[in-house]
N, C-alpha and C. Protein backbone atom coordinates (compact mmCIF):
# COMPACT_ATOMS: atom_id res chain seq x y z
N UNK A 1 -331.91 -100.53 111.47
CA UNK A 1 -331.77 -101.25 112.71
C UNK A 1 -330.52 -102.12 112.69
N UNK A 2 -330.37 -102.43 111.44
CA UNK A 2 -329.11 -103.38 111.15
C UNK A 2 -327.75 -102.99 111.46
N UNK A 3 -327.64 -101.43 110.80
CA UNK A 3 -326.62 -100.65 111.03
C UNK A 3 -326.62 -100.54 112.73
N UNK A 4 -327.13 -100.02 112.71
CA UNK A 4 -327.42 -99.52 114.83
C UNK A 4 -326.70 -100.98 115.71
N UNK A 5 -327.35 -102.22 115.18
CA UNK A 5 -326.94 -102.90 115.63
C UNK A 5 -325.15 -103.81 115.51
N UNK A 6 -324.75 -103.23 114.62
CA UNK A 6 -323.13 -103.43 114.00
C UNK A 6 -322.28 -102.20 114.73
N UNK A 7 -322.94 -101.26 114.87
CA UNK A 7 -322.32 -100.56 115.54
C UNK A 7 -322.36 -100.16 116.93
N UNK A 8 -323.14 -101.09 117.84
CA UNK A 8 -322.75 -101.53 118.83
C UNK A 8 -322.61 -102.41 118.95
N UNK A 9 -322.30 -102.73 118.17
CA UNK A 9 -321.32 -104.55 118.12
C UNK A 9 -319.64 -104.30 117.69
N UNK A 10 -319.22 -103.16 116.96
CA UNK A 10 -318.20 -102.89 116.75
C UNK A 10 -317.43 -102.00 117.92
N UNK A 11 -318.03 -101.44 118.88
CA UNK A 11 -317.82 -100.62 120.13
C UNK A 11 -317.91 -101.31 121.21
N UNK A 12 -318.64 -102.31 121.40
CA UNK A 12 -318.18 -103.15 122.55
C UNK A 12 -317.11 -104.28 122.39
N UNK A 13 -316.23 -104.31 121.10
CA UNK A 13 -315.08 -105.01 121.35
C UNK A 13 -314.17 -104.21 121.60
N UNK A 14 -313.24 -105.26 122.21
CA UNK A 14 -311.94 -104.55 122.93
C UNK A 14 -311.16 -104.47 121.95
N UNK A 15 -310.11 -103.31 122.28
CA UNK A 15 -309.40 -102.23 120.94
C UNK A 15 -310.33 -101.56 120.13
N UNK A 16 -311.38 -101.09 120.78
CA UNK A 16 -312.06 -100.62 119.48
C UNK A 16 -312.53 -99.01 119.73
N UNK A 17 -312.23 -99.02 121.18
CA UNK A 17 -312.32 -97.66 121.84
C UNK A 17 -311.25 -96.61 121.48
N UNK A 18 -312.33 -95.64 120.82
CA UNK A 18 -311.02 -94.14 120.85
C UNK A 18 -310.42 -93.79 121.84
N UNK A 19 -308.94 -93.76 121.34
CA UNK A 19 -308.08 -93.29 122.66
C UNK A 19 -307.59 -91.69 122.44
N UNK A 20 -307.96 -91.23 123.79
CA UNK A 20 -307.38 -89.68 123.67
C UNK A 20 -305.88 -90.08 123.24
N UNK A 21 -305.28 -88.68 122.75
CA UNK A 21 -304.54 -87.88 122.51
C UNK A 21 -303.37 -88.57 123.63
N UNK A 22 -302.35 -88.48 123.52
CA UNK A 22 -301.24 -88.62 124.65
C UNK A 22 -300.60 -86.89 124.96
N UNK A 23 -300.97 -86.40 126.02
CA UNK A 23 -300.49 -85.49 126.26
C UNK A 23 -298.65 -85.47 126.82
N UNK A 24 -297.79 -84.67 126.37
CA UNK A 24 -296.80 -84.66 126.55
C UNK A 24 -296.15 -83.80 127.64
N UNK A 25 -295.28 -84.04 129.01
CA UNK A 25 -295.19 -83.18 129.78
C UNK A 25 -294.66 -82.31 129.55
N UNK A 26 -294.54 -80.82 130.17
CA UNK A 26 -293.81 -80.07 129.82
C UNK A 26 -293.07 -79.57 130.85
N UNK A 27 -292.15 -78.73 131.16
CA UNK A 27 -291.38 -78.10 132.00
C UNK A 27 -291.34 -76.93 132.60
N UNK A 28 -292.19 -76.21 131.54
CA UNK A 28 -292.30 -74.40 131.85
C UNK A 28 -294.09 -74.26 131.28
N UNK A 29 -294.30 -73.58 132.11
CA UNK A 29 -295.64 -73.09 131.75
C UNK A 29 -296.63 -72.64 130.52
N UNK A 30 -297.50 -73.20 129.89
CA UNK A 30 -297.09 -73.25 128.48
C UNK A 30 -298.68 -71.83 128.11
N UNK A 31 -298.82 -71.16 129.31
CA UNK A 31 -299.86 -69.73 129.58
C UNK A 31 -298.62 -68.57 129.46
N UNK A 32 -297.74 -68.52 130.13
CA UNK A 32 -296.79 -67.48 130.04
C UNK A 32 -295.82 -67.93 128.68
N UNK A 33 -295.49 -69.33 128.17
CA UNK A 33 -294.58 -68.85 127.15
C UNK A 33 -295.48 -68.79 125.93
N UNK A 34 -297.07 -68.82 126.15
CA UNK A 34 -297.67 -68.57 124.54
C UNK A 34 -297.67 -67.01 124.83
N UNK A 35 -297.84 -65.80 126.18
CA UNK A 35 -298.06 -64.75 125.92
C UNK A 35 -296.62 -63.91 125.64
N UNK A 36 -295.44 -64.81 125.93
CA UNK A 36 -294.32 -64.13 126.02
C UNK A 36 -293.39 -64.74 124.69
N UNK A 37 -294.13 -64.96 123.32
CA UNK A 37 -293.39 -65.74 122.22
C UNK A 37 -292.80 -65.08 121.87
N UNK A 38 -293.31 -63.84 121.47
CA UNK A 38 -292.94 -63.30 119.98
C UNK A 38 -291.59 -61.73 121.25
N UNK A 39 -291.91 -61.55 121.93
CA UNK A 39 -290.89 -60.86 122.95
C UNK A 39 -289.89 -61.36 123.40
N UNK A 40 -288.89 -60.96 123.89
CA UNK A 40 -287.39 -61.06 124.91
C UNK A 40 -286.66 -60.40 124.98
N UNK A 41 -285.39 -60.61 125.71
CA UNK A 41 -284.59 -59.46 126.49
C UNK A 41 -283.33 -60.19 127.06
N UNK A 42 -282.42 -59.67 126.53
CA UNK A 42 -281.25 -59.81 126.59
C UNK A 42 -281.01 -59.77 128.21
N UNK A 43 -279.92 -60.42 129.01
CA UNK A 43 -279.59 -60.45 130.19
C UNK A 43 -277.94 -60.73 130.36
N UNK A 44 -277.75 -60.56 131.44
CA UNK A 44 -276.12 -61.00 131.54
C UNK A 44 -276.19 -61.75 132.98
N UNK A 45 -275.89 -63.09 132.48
CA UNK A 45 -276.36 -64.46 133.62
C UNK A 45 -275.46 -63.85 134.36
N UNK A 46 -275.11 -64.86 135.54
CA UNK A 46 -274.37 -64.63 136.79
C UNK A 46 -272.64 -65.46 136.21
N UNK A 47 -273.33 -66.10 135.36
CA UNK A 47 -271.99 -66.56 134.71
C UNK A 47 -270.94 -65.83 133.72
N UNK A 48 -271.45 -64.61 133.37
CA UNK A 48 -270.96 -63.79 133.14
C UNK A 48 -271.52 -63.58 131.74
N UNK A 49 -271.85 -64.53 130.83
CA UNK A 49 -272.75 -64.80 129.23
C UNK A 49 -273.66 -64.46 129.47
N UNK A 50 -273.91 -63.66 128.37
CA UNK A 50 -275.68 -63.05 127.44
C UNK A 50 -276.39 -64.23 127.51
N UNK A 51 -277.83 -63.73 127.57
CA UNK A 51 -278.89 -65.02 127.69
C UNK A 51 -280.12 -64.30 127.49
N UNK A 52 -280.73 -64.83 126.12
CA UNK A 52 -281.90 -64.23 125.52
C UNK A 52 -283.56 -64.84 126.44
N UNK A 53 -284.07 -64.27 127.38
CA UNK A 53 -285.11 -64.80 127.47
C UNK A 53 -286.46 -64.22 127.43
N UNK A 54 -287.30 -65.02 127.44
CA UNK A 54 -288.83 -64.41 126.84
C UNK A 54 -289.89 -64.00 128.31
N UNK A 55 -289.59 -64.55 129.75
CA UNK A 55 -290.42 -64.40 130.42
C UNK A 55 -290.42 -63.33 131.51
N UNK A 56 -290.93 -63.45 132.78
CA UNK A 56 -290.21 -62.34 133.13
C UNK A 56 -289.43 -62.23 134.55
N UNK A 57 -288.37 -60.99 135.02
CA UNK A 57 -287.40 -61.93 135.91
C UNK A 57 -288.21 -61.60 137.58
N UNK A 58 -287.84 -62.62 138.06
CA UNK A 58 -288.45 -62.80 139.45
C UNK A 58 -287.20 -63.15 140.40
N UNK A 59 -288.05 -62.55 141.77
CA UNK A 59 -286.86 -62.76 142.79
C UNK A 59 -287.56 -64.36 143.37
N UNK A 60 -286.28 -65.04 143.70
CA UNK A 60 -286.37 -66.06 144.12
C UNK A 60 -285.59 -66.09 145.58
N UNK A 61 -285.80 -67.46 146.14
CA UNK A 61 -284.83 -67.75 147.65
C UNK A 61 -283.61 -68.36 146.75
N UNK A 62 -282.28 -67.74 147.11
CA UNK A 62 -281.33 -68.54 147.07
C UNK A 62 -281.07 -69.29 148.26
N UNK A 63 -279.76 -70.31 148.18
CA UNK A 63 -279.33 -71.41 149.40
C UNK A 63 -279.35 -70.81 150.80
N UNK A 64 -278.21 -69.28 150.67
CA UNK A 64 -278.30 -68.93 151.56
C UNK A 64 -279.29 -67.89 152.62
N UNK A 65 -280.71 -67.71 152.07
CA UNK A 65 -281.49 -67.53 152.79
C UNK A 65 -281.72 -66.21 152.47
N UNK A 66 -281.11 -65.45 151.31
CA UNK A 66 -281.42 -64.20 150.53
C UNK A 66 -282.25 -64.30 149.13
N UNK A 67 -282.12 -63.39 148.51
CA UNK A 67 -283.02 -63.02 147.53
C UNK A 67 -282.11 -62.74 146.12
N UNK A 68 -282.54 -63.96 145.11
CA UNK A 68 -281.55 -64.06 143.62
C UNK A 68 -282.60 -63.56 142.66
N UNK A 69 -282.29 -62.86 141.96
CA UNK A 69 -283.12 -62.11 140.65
C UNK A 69 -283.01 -63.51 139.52
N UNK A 70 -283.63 -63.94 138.90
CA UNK A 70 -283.76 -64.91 137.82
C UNK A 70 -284.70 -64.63 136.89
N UNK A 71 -284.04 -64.64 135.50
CA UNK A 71 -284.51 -64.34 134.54
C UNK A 71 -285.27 -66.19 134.33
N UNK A 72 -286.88 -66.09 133.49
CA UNK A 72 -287.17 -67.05 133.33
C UNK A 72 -287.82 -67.64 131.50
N UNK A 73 -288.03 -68.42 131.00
CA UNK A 73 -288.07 -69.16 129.93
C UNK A 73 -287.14 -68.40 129.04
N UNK A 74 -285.40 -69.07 129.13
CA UNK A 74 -284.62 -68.63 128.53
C UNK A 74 -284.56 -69.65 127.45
N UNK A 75 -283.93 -69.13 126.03
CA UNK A 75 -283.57 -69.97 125.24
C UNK A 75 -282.36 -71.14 125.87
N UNK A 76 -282.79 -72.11 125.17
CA UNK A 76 -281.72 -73.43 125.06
C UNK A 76 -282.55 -74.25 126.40
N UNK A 77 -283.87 -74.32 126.74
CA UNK A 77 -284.56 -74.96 127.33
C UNK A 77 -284.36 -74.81 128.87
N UNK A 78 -283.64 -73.21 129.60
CA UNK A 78 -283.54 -73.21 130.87
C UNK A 78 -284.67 -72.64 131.40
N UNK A 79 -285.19 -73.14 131.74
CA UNK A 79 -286.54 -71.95 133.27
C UNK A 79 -286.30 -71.40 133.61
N UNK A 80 -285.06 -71.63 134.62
CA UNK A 80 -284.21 -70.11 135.24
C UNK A 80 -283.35 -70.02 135.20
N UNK A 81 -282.43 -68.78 135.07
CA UNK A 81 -281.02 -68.75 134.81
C UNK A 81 -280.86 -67.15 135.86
N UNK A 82 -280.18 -67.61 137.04
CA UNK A 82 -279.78 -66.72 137.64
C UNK A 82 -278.86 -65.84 137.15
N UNK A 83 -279.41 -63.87 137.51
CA UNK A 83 -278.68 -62.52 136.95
C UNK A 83 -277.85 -62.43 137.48
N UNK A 84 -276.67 -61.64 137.19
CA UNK A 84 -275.99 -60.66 137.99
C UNK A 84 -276.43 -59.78 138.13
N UNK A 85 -276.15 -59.03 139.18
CA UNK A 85 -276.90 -57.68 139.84
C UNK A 85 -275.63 -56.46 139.43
């Protein structure tokens, strides 16, 4: 009874509550880059440089109101890195 009673005596002081975990944000989806780790595929950006990425490429809206192919979770921390066609 003694114990029982120390230990809700040690839980109702303040600081004494377990604190979750601090989750850290992330940037890219972290369902597609666990299924797309160990894969990738070479591309040739719009900038004219090779660009290794792991996800896969999708058409997007560009500015002017058409349709840009973008390769996605490229190395060096880009999401998308628009192709040349």
């Amino acid at each position: 009874m003694r114990v029982l009673a120390m230990l809700l005596f040690a839980l109702s002081l303040p600081g004494t509550r377990l604190a979750s975990p601090l989750r850290t944000p992330t940037s890219v989806d972290p369902v597609a880059s666990r299924q797309s780790a160990n894969h990738g595929q070479w591309y040739l950006a719009d900038t004219g440089h090779a660009v290794f990425c792991y996800g896969p490429v999708k058409l997007v809206k560009d500015s002017t109101g058409g349709l840009q192919r973008v390769a996605t979770f490229c190395r060096g921390n880009k999401a998308l890195v628009p192709l040349k066609d």
